[in-house]
N, C-alpha and C. Protein backbone atom coordinates (compact mmCIF):
# COMPACT_ATOMS: atom_id res chain seq x y z
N UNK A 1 -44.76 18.06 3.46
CA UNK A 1 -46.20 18.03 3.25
C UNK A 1 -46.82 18.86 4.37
N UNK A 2 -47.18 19.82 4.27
CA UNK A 2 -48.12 20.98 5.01
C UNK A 2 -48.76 21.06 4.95
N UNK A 3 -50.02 20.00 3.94
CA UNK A 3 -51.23 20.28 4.24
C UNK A 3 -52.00 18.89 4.58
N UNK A 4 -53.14 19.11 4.61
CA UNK A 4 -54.38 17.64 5.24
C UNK A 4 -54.27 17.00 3.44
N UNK A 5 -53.96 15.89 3.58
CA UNK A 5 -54.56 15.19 2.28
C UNK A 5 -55.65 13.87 2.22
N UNK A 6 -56.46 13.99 2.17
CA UNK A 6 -57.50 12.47 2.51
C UNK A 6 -56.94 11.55 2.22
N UNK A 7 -56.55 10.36 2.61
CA UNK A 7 -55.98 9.48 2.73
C UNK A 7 -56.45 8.48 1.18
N UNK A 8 -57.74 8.66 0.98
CA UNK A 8 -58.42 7.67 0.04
C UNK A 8 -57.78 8.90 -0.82
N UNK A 9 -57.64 9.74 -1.25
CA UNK A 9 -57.18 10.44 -2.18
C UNK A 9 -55.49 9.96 -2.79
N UNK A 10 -55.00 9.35 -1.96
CA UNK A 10 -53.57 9.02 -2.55
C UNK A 10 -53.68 7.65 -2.30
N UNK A 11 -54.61 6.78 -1.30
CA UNK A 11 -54.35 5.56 -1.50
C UNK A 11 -55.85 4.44 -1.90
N UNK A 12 -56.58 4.96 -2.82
CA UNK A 12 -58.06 4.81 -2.83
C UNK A 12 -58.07 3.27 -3.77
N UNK A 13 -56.80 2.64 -4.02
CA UNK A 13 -57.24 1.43 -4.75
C UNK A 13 -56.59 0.29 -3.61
N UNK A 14 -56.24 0.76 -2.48
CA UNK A 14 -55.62 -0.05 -1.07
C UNK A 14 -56.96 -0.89 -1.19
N UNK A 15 -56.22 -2.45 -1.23
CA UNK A 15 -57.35 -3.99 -1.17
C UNK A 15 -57.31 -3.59 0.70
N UNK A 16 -58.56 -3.28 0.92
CA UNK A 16 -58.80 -3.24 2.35
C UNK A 16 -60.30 -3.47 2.94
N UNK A 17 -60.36 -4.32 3.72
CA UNK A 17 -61.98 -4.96 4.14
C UNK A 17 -62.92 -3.64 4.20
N UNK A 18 -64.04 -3.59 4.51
CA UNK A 18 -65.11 -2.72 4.53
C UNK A 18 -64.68 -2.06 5.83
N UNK A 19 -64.39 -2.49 6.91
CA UNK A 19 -64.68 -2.33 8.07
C UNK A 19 -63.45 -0.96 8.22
N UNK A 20 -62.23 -1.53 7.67
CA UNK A 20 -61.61 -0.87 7.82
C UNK A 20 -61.74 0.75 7.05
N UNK A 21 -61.83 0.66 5.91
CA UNK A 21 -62.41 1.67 5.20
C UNK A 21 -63.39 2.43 5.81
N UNK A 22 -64.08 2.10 6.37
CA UNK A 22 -65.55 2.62 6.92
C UNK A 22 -64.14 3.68 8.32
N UNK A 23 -63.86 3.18 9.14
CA UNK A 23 -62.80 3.36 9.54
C UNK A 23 -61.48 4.55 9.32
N UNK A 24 -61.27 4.70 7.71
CA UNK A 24 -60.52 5.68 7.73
C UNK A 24 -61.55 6.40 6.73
N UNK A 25 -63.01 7.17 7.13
CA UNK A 25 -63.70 7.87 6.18
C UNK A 25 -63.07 8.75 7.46
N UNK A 26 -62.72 10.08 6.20
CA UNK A 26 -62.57 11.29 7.24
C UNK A 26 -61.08 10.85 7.46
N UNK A 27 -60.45 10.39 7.21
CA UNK A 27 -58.39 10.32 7.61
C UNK A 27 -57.46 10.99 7.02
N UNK A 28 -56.85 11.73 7.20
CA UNK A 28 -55.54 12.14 6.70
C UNK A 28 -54.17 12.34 6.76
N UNK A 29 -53.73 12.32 5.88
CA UNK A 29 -52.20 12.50 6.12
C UNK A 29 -51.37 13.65 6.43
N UNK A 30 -51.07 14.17 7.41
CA UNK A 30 -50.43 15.04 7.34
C UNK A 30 -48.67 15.21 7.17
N UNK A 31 -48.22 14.24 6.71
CA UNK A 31 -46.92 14.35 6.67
C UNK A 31 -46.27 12.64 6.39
N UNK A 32 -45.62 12.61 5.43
CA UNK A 32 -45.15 11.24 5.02
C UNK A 32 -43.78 11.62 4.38
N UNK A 33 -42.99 10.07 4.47
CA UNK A 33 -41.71 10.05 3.88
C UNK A 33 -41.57 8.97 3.53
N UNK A 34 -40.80 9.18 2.05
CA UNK A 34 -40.35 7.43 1.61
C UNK A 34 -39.19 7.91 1.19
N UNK A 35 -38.43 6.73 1.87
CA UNK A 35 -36.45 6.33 1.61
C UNK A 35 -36.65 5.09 0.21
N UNK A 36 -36.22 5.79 -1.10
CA UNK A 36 -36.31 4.86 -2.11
C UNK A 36 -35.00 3.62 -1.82
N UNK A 37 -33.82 4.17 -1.51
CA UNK A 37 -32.77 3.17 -1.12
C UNK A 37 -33.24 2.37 -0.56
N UNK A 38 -33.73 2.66 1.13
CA UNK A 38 -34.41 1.32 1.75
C UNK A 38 -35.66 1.01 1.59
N UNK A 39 -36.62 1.50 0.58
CA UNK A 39 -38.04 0.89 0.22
C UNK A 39 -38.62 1.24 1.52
N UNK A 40 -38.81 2.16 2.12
CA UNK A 40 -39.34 2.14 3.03
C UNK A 40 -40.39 3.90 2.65
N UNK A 41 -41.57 3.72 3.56
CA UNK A 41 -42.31 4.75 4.17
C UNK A 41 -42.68 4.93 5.42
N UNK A 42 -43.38 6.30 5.64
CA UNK A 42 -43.24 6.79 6.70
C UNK A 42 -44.67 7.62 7.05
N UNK A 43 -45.55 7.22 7.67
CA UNK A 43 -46.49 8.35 7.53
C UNK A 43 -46.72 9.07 8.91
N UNK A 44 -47.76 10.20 8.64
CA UNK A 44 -48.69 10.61 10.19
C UNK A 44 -49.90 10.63 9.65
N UNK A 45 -50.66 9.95 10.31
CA UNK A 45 -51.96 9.37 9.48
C UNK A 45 -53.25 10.38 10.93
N UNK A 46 -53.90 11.39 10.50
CA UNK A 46 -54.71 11.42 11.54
C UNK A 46 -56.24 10.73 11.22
N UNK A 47 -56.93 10.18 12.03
CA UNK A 47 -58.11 9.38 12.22
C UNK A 47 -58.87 10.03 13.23
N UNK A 48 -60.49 9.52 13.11
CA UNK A 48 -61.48 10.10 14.00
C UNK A 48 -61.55 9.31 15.26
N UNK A 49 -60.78 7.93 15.21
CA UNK A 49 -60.61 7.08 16.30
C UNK A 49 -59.81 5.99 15.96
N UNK A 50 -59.33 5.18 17.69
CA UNK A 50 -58.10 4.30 17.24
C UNK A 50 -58.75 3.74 16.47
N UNK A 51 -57.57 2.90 15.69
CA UNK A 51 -57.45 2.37 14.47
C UNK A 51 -57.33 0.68 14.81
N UNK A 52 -56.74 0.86 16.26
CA UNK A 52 -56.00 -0.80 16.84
C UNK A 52 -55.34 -1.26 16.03
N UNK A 53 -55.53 -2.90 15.99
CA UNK A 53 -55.32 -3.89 14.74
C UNK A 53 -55.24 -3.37 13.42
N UNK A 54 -56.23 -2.76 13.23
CA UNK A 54 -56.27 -2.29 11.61
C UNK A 54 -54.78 -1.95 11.40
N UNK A 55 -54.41 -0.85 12.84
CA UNK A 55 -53.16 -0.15 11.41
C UNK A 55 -52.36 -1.46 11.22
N UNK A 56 -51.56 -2.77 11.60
CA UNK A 56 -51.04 -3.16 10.93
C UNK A 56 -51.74 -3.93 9.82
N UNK A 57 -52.61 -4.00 9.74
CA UNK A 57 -53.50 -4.16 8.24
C UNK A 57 -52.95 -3.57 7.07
N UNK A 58 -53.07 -1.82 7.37
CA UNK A 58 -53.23 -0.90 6.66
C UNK A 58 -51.89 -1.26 6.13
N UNK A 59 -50.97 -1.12 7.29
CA UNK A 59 -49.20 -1.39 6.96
C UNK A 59 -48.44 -2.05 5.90
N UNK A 60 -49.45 -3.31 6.37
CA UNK A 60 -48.92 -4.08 5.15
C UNK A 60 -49.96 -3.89 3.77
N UNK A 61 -51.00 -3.60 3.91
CA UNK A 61 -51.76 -3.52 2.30
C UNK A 61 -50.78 -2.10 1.58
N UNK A 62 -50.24 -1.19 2.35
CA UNK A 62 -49.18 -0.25 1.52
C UNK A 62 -48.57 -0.94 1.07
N UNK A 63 -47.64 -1.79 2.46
CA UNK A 63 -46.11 -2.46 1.95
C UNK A 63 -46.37 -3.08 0.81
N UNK A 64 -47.35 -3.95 0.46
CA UNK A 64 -47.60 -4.91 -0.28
C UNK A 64 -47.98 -3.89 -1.91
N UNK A 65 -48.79 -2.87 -1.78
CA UNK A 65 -49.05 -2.56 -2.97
C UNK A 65 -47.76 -1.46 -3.75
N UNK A 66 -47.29 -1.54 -3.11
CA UNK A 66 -45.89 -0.60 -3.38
C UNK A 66 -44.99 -0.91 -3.51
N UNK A 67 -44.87 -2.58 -3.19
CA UNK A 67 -43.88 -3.26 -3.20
C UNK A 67 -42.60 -2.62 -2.14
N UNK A 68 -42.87 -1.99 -0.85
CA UNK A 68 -41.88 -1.20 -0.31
C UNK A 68 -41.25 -2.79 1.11
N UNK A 69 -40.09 -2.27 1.73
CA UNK A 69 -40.17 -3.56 2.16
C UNK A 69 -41.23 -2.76 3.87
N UNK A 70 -40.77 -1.81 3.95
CA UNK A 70 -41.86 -1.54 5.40
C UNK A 70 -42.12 0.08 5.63
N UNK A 71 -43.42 -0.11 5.89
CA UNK A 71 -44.03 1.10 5.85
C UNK A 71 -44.46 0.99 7.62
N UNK A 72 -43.93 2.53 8.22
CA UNK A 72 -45.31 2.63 9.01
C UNK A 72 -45.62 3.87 9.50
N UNK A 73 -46.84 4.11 10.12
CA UNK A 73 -47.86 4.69 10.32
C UNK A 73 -48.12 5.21 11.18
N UNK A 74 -47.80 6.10 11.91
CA UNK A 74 -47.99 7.20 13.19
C UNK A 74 -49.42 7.72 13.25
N UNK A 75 -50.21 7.51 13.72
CA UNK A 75 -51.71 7.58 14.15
C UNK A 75 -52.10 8.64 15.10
N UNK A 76 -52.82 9.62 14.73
CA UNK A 76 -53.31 10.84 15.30
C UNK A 76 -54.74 10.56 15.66
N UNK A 77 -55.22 10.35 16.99
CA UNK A 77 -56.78 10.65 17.24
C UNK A 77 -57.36 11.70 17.26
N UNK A 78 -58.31 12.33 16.35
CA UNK A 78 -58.39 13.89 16.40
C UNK A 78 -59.78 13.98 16.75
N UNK A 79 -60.11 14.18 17.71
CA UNK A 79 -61.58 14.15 18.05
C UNK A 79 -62.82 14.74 16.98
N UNK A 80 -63.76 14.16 16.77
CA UNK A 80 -64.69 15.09 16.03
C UNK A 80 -64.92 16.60 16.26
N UNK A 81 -65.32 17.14 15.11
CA UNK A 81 -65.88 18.88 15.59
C UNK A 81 -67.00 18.82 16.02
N UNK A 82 -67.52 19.45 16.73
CA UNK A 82 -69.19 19.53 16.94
C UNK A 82 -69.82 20.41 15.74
N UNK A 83 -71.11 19.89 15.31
CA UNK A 83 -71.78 20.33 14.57
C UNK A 83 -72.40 21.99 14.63
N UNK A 84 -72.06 22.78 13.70
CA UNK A 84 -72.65 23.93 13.89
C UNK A 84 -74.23 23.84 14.60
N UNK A 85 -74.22 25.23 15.48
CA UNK A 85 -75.68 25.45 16.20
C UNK A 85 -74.89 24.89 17.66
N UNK A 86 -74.03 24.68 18.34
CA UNK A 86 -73.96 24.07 19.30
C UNK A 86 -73.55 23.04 20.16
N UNK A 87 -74.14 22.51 19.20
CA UNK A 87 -75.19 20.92 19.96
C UNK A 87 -73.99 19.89 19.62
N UNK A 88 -73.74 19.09 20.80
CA UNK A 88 -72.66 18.35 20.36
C UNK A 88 -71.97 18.47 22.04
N UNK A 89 -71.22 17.59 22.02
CA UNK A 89 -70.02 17.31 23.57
C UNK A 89 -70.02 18.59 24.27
N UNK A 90 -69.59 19.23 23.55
CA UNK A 90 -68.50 20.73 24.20
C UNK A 90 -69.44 22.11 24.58
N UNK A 91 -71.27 21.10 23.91
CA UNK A 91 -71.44 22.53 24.21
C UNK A 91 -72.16 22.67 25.99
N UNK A 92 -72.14 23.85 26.15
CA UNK A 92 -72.47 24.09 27.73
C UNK A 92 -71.78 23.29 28.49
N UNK A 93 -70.94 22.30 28.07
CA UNK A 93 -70.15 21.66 29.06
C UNK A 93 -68.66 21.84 28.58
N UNK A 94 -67.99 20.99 29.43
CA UNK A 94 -66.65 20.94 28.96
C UNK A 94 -66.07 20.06 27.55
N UNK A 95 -66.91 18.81 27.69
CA UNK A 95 -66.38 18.20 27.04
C UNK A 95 -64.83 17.78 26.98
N UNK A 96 -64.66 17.11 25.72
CA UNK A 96 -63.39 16.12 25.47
C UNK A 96 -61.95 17.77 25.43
N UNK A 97 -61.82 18.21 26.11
CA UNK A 97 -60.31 19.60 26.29
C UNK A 97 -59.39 18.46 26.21
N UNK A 98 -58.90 17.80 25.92
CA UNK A 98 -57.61 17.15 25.92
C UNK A 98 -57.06 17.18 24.54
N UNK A 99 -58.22 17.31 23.73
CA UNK A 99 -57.15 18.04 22.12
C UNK A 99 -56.88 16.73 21.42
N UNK A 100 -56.48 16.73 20.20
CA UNK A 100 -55.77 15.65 19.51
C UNK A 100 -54.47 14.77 20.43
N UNK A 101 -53.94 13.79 20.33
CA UNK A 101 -53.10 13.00 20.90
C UNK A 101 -52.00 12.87 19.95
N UNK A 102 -51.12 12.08 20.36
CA UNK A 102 -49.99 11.95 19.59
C UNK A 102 -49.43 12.89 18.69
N UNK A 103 -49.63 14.05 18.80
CA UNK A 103 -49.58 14.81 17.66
C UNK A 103 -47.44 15.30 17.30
N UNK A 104 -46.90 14.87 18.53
CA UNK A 104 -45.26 15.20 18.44
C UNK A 104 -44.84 14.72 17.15
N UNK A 105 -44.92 13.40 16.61
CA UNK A 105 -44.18 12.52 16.14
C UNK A 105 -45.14 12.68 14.39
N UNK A 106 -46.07 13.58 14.41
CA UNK A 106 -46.57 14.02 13.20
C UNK A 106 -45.58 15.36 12.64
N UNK A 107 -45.27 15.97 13.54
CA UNK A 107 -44.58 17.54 13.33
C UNK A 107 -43.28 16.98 13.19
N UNK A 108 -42.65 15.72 13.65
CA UNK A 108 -41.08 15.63 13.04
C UNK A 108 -40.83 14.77 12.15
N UNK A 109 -42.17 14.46 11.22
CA UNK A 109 -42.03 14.04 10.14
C UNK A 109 -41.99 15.12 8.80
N UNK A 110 -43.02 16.15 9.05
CA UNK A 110 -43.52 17.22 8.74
C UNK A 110 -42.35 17.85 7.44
N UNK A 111 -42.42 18.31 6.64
CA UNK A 111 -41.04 19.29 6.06
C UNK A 111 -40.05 18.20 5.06
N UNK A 112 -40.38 16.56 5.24
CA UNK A 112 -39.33 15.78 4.51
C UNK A 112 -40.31 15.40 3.01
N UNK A 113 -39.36 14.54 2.74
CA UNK A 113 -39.70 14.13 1.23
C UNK A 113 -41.46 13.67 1.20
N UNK A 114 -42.31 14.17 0.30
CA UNK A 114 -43.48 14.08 0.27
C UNK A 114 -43.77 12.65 -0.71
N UNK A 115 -45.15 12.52 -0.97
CA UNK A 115 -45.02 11.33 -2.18
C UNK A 115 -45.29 11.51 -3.13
């Protein structure tokens, strides 16, 4: 999987509270794997901020709707863009330079079985 896929786009009937949803507006996947032998998945999920608690929420509302026995979820914080015209963190200053996080363990999922 090589490209961004919105997350509500492949998983948009996930039973998940408001809060959380509100939560993954703007999320995507960049790279997932499922082992049908062991029922299992695998994602890299990037988000606009931690997720905490939620992701094992999220974990199990997959496991559960897929009937898989365990899914999980590698979490990317990708900072917002600033809004065209400027205006926003980065401009005239430095702002947030530290870039997305976690991003290793998204790229060696990257290239395997998609869903």
């Amino acid at each position: 999987m090589s490209q961004k896929i919105p997350f509500f786009e492949l998983f948009s009937t996930l039973p998940l509270d408001r809060e959380t949803r509100v939560a993954l507006d703007g999320a995507y996947l960049t790279a997932a794997e499922v082992d049908r032998g062991r029922r299992t998945m695998h994602i890299a999920l990037t988000v606009r901020a931690d997720m905490g608690e939620r992701m094992s929420q999220l974990s199990a509302a997959v496991t559960q709707a897929y009937g898989l026995e365990d899914v999980s979820i590698i979490q990317t914080v990708s900072a917002p863009q600033a809004p065209a015209g400027g205006k926003g963190p980065s401009a005239g200053g430095r702002g947030n330079t530290s870039g997305p996080s976690n991003t290793a363990p998204a790229r060696a999922l990257a290239g395997r079985s998609s869903l």
